[in-house]
Protein backbone atom coordinates (compact mmCIF):
# COMPACT_ATOMS: atom_id res chain seq x y z
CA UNK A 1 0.00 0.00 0.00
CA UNK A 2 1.42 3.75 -0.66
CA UNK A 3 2.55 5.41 2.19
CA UNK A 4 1.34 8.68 3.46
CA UNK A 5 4.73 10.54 1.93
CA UNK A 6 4.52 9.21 -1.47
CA UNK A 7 0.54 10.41 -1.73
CA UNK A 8 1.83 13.72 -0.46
CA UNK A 9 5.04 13.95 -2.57
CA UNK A 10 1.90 13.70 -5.73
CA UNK A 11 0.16 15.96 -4.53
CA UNK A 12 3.15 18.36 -3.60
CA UNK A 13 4.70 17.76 -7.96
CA UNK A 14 0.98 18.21 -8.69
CA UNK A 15 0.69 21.58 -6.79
CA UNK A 16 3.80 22.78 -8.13
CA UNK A 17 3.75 21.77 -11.63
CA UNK A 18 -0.48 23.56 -11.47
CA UNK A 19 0.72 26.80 -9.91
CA UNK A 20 4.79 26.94 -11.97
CA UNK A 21 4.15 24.84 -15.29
CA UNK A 22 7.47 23.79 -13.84
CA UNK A 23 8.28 20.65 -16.66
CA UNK A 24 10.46 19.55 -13.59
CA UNK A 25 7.66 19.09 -11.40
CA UNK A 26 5.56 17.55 -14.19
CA UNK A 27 7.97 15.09 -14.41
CA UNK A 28 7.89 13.99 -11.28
CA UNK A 29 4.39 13.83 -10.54
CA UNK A 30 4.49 11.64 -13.77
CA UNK A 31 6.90 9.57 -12.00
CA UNK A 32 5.29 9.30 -9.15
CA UNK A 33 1.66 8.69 -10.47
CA UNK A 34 2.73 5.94 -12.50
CA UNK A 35 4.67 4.43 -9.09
CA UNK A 36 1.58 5.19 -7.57
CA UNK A 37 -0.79 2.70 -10.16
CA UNK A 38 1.96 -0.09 -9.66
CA UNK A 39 0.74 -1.02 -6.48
CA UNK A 40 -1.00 -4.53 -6.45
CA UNK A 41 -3.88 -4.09 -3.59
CA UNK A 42 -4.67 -0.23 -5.01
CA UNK A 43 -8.11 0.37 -5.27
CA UNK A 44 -8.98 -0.01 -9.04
CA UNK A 45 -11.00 3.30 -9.77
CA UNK A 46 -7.81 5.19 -7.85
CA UNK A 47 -5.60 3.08 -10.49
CA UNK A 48 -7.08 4.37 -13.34
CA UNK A 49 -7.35 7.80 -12.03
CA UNK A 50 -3.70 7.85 -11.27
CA UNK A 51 -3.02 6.62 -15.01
CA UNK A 52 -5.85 9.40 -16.36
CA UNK A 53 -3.83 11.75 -14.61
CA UNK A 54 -0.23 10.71 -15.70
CA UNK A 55 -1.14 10.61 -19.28
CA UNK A 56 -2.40 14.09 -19.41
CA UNK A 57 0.54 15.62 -17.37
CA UNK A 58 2.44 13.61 -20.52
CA UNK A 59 0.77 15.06 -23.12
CA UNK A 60 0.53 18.65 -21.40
CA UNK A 61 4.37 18.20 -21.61
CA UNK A 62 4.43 17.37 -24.98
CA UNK A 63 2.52 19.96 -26.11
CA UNK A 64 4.72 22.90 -24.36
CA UNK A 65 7.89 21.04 -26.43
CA UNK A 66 5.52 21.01 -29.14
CA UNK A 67 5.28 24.66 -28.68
CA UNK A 68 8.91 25.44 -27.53
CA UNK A 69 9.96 24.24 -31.06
């Protein structure tokens, strides 16, 4: 089961990356989404929500490249 600090590290990279666009930040709340879905006994609606939210964090990063270029 995910521990306390890795739901609030999420949250924290979430914050962050809402309030900074920092790509940084996106990154890591990427990283730690997808971390977070890994878990066997996870509930299965917070599984997909955790993958929902990973994949558009990923494409709101490609689309700032995108745009960068």
């Amino acid at each position: 089961m995910p521990t306390n600090n890795l739901w609030a590290g999420v949250l924290s990279q979430l914050l962050i990356h809402q309030e900074t666009g920092c790509p940084h930040s996106t990154r890591l709340a990427i990283r730690l989404l997808d971390q977070l879905s890994e878990f066997d006994n996870l509930d299965e609606e917070v599984r997909t929500l955790c993958e929902r939210a990973s994949r558009r964090l990923e494409n709101e990063l490609e689309e700032q490249h995108a745009g960068a270029a």
